[in-house]
N, C-alpha and C. Protein backbone atom coordinates (compact mmCIF):
# COMPACT_ATOMS: atom_id res chain seq x y z
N UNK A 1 0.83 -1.19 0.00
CA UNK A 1 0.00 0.00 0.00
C UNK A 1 0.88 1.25 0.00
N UNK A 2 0.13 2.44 -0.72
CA UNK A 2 1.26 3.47 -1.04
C UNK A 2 0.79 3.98 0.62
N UNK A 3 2.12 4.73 0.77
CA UNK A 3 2.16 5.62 2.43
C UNK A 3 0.84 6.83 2.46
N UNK A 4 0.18 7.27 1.67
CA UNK A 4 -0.83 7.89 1.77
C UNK A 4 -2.15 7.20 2.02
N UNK A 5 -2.23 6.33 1.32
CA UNK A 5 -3.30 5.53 1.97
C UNK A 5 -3.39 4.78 3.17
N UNK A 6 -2.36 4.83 3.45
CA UNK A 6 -1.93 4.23 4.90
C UNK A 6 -2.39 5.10 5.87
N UNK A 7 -1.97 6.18 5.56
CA UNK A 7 -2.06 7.61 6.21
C UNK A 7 -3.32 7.89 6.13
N UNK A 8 -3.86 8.04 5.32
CA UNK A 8 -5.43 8.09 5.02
C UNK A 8 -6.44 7.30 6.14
N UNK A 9 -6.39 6.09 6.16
CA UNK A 9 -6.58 5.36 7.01
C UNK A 9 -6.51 5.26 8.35
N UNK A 10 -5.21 5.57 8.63
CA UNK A 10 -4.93 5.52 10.22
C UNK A 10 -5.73 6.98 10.79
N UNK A 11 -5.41 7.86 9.97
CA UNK A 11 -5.72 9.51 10.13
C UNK A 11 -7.34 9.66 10.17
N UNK A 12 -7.74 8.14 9.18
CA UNK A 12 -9.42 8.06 9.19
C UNK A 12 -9.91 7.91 10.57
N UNK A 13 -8.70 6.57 11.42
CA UNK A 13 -9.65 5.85 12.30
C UNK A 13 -9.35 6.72 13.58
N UNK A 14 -8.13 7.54 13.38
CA UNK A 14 -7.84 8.10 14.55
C UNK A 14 -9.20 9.18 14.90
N UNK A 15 -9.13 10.33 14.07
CA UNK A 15 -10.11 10.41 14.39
C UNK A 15 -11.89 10.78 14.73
N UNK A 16 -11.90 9.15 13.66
CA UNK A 16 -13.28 8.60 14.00
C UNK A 16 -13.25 8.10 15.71
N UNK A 17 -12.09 7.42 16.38
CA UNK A 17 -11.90 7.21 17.86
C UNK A 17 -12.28 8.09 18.64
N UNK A 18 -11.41 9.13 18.14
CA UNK A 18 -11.53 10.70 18.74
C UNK A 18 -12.95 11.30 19.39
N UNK A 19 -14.02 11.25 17.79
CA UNK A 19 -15.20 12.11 17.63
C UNK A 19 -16.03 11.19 19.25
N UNK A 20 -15.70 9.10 19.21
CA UNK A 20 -16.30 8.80 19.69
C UNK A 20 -16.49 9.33 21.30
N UNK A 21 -14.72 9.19 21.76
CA UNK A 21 -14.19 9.40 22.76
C UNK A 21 -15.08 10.98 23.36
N UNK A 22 -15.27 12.05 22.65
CA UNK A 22 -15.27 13.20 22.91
C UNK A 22 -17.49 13.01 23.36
N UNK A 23 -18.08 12.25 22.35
CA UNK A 23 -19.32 11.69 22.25
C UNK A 23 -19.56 11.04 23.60
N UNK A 24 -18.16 10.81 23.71
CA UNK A 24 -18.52 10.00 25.86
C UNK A 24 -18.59 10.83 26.78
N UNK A 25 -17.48 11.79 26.44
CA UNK A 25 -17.15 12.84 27.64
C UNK A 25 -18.49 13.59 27.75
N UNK A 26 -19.26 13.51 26.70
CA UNK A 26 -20.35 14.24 26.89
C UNK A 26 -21.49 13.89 27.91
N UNK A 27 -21.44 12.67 27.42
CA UNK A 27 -22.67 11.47 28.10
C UNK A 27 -22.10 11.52 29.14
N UNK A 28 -20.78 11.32 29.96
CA UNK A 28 -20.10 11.13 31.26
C UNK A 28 -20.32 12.48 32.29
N UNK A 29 -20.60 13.53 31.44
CA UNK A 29 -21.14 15.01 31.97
C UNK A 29 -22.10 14.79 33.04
N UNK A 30 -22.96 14.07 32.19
CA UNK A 30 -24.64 13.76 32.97
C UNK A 30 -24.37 13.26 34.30
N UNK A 31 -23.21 12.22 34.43
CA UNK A 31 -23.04 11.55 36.12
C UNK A 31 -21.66 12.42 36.41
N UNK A 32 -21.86 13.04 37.26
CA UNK A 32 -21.03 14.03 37.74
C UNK A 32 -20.31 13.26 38.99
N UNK A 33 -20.55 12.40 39.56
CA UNK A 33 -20.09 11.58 40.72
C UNK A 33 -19.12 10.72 39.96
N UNK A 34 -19.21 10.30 38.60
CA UNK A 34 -18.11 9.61 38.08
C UNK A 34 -17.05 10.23 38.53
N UNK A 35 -16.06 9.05 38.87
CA UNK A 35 -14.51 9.39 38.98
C UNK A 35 -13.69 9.26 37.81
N UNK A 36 -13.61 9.63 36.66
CA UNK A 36 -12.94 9.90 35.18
C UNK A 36 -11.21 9.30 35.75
N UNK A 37 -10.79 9.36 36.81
CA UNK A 37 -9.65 8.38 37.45
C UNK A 37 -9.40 7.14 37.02
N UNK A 38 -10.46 6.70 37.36
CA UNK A 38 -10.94 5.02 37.71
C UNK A 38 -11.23 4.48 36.39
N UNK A 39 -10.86 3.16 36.24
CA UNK A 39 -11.43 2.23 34.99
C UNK A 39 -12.84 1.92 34.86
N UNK A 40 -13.32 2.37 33.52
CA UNK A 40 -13.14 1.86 32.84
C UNK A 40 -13.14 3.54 32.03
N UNK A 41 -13.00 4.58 33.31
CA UNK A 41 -13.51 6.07 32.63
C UNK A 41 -12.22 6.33 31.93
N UNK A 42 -11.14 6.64 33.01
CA UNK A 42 -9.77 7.06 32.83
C UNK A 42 -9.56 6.23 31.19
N UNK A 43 -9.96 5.46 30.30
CA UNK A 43 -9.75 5.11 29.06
C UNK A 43 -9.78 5.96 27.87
N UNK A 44 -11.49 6.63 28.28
CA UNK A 44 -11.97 7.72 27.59
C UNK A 44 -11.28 9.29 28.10
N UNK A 45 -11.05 9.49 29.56
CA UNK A 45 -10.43 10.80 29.97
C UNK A 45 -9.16 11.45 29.47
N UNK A 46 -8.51 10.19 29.82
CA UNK A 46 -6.94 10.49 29.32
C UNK A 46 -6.34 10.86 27.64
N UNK A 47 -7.10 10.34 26.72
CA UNK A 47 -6.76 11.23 25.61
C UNK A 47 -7.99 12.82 25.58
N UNK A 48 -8.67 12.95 26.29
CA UNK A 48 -9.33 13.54 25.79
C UNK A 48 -9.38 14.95 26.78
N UNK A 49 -8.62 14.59 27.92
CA UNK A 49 -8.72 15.70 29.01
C UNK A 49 -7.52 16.41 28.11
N UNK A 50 -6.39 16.47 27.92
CA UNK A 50 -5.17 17.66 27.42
C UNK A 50 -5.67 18.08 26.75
N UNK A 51 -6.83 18.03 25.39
CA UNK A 51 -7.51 18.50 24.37
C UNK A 51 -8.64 19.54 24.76
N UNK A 52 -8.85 19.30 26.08
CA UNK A 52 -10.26 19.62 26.40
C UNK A 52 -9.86 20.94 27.28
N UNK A 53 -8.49 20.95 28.20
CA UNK A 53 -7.91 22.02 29.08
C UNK A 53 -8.16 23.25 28.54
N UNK A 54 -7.59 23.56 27.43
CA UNK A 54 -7.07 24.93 26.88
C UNK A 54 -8.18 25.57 26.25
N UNK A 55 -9.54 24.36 25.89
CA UNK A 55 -10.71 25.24 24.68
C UNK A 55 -11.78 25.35 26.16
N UNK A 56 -11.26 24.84 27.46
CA UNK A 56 -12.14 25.41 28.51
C UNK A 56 -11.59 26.96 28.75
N UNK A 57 -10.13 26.85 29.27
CA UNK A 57 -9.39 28.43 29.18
C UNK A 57 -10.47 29.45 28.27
N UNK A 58 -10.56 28.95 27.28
CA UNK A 58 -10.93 29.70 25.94
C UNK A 58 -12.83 29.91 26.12
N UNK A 59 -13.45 29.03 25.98
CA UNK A 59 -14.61 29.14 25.97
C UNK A 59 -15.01 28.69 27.55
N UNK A 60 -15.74 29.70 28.91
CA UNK A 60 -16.32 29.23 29.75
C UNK A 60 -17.55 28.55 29.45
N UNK A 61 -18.10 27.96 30.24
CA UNK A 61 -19.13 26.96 30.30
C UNK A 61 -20.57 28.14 29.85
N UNK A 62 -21.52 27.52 29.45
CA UNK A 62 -22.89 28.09 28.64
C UNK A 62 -23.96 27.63 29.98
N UNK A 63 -24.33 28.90 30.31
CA UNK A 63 -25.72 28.25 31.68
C UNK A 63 -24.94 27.21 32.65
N UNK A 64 -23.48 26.99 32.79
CA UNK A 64 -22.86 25.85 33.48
C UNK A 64 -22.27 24.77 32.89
N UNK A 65 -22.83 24.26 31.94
CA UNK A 65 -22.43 23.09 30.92
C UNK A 65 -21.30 23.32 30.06
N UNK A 66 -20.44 22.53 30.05
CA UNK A 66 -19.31 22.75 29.95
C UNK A 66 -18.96 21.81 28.13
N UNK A 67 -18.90 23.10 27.03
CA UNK A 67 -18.95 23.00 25.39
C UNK A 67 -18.10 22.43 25.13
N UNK A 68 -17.02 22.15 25.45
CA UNK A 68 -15.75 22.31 25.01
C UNK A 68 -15.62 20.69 24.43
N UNK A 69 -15.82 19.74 25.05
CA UNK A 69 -16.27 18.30 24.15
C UNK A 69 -17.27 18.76 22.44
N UNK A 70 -18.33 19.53 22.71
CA UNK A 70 -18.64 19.37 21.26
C UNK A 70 -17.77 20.51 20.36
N UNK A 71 -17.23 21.24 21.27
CA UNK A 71 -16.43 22.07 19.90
C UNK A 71 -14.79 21.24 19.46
N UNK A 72 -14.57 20.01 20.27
CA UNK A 72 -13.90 19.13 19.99
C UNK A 72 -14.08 18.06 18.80
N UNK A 73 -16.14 17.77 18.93
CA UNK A 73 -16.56 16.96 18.13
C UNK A 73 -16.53 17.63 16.81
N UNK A 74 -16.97 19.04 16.61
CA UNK A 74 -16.58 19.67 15.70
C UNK A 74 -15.62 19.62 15.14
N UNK A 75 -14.66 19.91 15.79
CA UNK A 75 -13.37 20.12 15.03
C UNK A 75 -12.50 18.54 14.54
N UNK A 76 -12.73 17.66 14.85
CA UNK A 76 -12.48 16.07 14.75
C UNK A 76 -13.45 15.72 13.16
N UNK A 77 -14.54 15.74 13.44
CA UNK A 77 -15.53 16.12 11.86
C UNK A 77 -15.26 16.84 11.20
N UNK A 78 -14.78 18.20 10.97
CA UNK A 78 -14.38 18.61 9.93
C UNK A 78 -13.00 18.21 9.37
N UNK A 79 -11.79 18.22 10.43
CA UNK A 79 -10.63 17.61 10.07
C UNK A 79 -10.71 16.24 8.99
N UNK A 80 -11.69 15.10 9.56
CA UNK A 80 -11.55 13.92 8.70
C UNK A 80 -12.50 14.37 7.54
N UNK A 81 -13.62 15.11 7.44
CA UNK A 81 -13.86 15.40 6.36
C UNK A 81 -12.58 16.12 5.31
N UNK A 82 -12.35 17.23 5.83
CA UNK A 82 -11.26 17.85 4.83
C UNK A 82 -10.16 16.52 4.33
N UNK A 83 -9.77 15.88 5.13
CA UNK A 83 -8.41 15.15 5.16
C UNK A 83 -8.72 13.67 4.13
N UNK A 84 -9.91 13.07 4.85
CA UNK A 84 -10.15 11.34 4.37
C UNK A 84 -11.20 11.67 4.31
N UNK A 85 -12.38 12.36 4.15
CA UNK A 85 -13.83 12.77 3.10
C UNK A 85 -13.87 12.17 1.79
N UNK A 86 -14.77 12.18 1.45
CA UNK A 86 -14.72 11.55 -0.03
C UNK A 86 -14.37 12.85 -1.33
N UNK A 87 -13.99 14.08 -0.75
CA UNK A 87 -13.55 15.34 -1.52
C UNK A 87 -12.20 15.52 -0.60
N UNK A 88 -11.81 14.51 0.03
CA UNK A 88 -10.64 15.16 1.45
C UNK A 88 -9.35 15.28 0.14
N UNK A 89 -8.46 16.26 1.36
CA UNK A 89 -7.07 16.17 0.73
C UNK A 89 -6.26 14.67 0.37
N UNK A 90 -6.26 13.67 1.16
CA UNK A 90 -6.15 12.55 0.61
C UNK A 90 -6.20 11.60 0.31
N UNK A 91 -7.77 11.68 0.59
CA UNK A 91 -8.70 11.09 -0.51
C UNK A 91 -7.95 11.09 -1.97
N UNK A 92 -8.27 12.58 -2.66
CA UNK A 92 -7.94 13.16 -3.30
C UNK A 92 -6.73 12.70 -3.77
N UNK A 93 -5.33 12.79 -3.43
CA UNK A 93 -4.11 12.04 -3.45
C UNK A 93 -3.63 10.94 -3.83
N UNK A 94 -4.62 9.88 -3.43
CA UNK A 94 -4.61 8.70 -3.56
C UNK A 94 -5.44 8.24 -5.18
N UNK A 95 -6.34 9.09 -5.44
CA UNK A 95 -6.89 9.17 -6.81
C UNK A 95 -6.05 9.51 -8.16
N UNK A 96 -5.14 10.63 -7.67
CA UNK A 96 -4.13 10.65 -8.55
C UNK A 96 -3.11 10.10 -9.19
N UNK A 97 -2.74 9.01 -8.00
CA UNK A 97 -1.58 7.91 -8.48
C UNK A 97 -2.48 7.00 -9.10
């Protein structure tokens, strides 16, 4: 396989993982007594808390609820669209060879 499609791929599943991971933190909102520490949370926390620090800095919470997971989900969806979309950059790439 050429290295772009490889890339394509991994860059697909990463993240499609991502959008899911960020899709939890949301749902995990609702039980606030969760310990995000503990297994089986700390799975989903740990890639997703360093991502999540700096767009809290940036955007405070709306009525309390805290955005910053869906402007994550956002930005994870447009990335694999632009990138591995069926119009993505290399998508695109891989059509040419």
């Amino acid at each position: 396989m050429e290295i772009v499609t490889i890339a394509s791929w991994g860059l697909g599943i990463i993240l499609s993982v991502m959008t899911l991971f960020f899709i939890f933190r949301i749902v995990l909102t609702w039980y606030p007594q969760i310990d995000l520490n503990r297994f089986p949370f700390n799975i989903i926390a740990k890639p997703t808390e360093p991502l999540l620090i700096p767009v809290r800095k940036i955007v405070s919470p709306i009525g309390g609820v805290d955005i910053s997971p869906i402007i994550w989900i956002g930005i994870c969806t447009l990335l694999r669209e632009l990138l591995v979309g069926q119009q993505g950059i290399l998508t695109m790439a891989t059509r040419i060879h």
